[in-house]
Protein backbone atom coordinates (compact mmCIF):
# COMPACT_ATOMS: atom_id res chain seq x y z
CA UNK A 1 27.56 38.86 26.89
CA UNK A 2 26.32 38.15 30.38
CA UNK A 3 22.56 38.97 30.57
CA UNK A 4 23.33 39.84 34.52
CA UNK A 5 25.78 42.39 34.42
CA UNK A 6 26.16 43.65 31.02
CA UNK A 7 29.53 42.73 30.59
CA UNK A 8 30.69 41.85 26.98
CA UNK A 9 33.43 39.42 25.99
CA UNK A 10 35.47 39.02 22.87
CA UNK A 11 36.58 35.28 22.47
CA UNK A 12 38.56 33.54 20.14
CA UNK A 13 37.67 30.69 18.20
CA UNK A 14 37.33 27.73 20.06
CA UNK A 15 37.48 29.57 23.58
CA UNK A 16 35.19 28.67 26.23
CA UNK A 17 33.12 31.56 27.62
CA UNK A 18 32.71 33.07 31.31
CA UNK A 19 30.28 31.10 33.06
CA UNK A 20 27.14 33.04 32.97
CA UNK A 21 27.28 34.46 29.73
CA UNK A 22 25.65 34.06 26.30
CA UNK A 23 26.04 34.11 23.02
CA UNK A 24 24.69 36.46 21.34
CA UNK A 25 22.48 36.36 17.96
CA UNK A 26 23.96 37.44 14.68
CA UNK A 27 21.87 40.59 14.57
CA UNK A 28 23.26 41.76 17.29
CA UNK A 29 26.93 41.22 17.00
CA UNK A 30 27.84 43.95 14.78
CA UNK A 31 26.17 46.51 17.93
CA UNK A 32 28.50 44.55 20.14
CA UNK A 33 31.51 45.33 17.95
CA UNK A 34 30.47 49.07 18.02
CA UNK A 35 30.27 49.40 21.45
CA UNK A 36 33.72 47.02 22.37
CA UNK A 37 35.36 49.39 19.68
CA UNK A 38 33.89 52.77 21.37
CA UNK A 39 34.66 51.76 24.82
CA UNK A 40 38.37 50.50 23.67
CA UNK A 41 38.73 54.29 22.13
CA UNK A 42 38.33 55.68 25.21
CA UNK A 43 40.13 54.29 28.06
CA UNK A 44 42.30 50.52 27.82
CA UNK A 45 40.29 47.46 27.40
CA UNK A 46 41.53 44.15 27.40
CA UNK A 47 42.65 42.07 24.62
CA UNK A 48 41.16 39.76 22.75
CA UNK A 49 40.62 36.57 23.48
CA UNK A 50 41.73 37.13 27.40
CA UNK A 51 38.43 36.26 28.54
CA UNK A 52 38.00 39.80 30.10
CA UNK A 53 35.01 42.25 29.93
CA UNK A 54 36.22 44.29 26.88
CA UNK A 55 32.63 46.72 27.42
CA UNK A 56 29.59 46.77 29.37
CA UNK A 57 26.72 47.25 28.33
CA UNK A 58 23.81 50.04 30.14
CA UNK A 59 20.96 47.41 31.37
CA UNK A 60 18.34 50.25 32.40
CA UNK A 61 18.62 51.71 28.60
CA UNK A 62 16.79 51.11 25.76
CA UNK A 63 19.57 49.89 23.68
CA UNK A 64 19.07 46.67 21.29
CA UNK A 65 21.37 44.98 23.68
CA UNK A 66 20.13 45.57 27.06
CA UNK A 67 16.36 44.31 25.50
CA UNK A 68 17.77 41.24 24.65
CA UNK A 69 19.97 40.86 28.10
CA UNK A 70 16.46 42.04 29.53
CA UNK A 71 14.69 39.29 27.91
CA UNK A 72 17.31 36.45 28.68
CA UNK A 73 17.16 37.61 32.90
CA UNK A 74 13.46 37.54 32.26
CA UNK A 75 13.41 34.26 30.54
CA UNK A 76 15.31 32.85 33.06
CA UNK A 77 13.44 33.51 36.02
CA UNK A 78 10.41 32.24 33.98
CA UNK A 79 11.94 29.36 33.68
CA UNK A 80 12.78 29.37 36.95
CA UNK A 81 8.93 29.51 37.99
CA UNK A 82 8.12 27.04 35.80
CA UNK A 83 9.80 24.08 37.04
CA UNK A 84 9.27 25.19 40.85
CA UNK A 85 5.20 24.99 40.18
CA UNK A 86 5.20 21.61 38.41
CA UNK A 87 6.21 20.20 41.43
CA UNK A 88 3.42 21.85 43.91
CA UNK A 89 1.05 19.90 42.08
């Protein structure tokens, strides 16, 4: 999943991922599946394995997987911070 834009990706094994996105933890796969499957129930996704968005995901909801795209943006810029005020000292 990209943490940025919500998009979600089914890869095969062995397939290098979009840059910008992230794996995502075991607990949340099986909500991944469910939404990939809803989304590909209602209008065409794309295959698997093409290295397409197959869903996206709702960032401003409340949803198991926009918390943990929430926390990766906001881990991020944290990062981010960090490394910029070690070097003002």
């Amino acid at each position: 999943m990209n943490p940025d834009t919500g998009h979600l990706f089914r890869l095969r094994r062995g397939e290098d991922a979009p840059e910008g996105t992230e794996i995502l933890p075991d607990d949340l796969q099986r909500y991944a599946e469910l939404k990939a499957r809803m989304v590909a129930g209602v209008k065409v996704g794309y295959g698997p394995g093409t290295g397409e968005p197959v869903a996206k995901v709702n960032l401003r909801s409340s949803t198991p997987l926009a918390k943990w795209a929430k926390k990766k943006r906001l881990e991020r810029i944290r990062n981010k911070s960090r490394r910029v005020n070690r070097g003002r000292k």
